[in-house]
N, C-alpha and C. Protein backbone atom coordinates (compact mmCIF):
# COMPACT_ATOMS: atom_id res chain seq x y z
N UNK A 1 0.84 -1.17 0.00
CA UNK A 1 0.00 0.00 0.00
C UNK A 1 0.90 1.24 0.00
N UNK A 2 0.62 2.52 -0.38
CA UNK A 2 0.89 3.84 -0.90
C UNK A 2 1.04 4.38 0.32
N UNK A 3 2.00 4.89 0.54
CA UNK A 3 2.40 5.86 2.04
C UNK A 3 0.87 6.95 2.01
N UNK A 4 0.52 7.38 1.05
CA UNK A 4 -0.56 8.57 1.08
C UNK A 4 -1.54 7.44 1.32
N UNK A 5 -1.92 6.63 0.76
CA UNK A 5 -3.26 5.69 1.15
C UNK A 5 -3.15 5.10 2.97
N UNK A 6 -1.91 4.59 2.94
CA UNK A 6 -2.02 4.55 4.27
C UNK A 6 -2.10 5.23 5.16
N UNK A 7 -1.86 6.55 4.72
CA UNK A 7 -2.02 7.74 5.66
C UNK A 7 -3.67 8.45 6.01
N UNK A 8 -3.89 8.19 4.81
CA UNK A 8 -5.59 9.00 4.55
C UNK A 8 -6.51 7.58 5.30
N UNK A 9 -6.20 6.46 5.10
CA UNK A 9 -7.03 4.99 5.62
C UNK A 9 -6.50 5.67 7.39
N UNK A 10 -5.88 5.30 7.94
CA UNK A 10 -5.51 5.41 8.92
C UNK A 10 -6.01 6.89 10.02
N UNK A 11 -5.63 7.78 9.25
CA UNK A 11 -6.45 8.75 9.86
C UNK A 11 -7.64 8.55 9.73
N UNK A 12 -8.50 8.55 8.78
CA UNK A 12 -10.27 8.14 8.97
C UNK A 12 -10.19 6.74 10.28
N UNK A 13 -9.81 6.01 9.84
CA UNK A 13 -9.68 5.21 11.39
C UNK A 13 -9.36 5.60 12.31
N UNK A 14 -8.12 6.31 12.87
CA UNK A 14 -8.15 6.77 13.90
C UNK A 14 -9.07 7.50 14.72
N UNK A 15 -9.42 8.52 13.63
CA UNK A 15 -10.40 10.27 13.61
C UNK A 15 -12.11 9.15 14.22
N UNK A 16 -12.46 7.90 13.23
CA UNK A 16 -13.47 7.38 13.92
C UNK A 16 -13.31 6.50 15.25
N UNK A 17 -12.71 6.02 15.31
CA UNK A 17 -12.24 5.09 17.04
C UNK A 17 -11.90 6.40 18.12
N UNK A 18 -11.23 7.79 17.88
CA UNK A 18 -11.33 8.91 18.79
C UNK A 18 -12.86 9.55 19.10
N UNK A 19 -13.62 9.48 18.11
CA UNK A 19 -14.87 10.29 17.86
C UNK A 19 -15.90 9.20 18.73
N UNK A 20 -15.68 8.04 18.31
CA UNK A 20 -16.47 7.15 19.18
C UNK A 20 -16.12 6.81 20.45
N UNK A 21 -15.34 6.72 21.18
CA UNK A 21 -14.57 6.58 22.69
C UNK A 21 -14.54 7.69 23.14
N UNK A 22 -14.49 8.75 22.61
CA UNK A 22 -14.54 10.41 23.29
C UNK A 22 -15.90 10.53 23.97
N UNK A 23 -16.80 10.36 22.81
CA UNK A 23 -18.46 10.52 22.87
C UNK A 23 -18.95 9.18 23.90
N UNK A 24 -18.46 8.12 23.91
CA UNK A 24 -19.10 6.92 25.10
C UNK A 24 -18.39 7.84 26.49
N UNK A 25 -17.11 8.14 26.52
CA UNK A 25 -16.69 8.44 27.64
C UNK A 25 -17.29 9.89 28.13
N UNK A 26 -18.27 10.53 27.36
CA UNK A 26 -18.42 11.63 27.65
C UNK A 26 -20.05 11.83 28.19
N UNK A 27 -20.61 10.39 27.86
CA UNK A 27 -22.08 10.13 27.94
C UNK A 27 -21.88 9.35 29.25
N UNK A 28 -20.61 8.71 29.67
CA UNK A 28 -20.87 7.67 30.46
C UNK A 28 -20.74 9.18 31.86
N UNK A 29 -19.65 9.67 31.62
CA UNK A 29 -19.56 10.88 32.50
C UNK A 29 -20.35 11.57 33.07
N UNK A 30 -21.08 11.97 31.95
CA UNK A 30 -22.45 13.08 32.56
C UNK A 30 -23.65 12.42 32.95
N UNK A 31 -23.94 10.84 33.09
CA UNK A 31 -24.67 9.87 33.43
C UNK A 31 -26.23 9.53 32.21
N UNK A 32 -25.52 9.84 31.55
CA UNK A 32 -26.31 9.88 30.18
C UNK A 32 -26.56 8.41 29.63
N UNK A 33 -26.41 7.50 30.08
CA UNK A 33 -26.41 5.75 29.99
C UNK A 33 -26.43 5.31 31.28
N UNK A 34 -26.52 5.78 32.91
CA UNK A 34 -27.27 5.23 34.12
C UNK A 34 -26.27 5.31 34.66
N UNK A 35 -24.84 5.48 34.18
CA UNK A 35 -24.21 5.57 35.53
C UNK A 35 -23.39 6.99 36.28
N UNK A 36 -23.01 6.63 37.07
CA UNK A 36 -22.27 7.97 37.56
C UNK A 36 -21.21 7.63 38.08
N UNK A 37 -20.24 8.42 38.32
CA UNK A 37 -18.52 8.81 38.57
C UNK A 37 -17.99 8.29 37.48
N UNK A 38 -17.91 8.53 36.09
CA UNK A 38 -17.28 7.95 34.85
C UNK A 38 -15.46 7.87 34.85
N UNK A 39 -15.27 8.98 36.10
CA UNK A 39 -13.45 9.13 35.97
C UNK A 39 -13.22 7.91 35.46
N UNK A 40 -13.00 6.40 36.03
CA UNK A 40 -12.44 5.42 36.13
C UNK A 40 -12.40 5.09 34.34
N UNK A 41 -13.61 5.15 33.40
CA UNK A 41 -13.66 5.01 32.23
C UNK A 41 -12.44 6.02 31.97
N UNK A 42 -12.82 7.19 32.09
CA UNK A 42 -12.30 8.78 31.55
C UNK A 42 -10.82 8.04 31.23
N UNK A 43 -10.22 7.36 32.32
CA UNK A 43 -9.19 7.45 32.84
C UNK A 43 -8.48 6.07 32.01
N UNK A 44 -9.34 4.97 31.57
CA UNK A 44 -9.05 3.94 30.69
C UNK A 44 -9.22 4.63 29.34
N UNK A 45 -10.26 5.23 28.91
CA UNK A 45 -10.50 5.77 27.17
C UNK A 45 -9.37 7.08 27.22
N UNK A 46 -8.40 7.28 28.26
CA UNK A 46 -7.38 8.33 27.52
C UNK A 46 -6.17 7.47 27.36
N UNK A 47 -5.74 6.26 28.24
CA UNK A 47 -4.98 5.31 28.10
C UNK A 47 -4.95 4.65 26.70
N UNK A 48 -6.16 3.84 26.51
CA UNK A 48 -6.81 3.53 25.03
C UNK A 48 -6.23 4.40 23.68
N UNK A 49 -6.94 5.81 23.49
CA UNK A 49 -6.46 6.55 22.97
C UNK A 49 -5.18 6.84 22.50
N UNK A 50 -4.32 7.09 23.80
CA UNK A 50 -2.79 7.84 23.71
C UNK A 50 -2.19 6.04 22.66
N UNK A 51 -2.84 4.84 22.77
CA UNK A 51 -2.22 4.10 22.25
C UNK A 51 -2.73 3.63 21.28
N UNK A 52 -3.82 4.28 20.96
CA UNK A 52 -4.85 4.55 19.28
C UNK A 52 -3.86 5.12 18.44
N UNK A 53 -3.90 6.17 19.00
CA UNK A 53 -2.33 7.63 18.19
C UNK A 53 -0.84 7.02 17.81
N UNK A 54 -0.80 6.33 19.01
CA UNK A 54 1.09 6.29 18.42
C UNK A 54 0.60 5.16 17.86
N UNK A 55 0.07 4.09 17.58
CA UNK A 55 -0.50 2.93 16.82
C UNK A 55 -0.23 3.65 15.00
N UNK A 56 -1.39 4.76 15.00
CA UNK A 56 -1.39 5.27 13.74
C UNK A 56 0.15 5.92 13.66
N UNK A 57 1.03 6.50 14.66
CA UNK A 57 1.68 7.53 13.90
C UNK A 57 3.15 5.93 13.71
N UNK A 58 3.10 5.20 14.71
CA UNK A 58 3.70 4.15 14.29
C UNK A 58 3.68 3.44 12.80
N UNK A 59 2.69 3.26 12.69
CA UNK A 59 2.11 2.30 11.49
C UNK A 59 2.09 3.54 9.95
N UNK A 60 1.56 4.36 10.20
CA UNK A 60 1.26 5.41 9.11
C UNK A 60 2.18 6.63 8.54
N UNK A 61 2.41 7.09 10.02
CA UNK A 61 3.11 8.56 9.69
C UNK A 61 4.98 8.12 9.87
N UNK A 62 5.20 7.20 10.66
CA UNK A 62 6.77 7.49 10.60
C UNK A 62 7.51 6.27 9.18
N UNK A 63 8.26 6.93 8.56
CA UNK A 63 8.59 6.12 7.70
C UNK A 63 9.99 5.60 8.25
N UNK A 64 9.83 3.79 7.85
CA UNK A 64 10.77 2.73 8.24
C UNK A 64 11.73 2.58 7.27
């Protein structure tokens, strides 16, 4: 695959797995799905994340 294809695939993946884990962690927070004190999620979906990112900038953005 094409350094630009892998780059443009990868960001739309990333950009959707951030957009969706942002928005659960942000519903679970404000008790918008039944529960309350969400930190503990907050605190796994930024862990998740930070290793969503270097995943893509691993795989996509740094060239080997």
């Amino acid at each position: 695959m094409s350094y630009l294809t892998k780059l443009i695939v990868g960001l739309i993946g990333t950009g959707i797995m951030v957009t969706f884990i942002s928005g659960l962690s942000y519903s679970i927070s404000t008790g918008f799905a039944g529960f309350s004190g969400g930190l503990p999620f907050m605190i796994i979906a930024i862990a998740v994340l930070s290793l969503v990112v270097y995943d893509f900038w691993d795989e996509c953005v740094r060239r080997k």
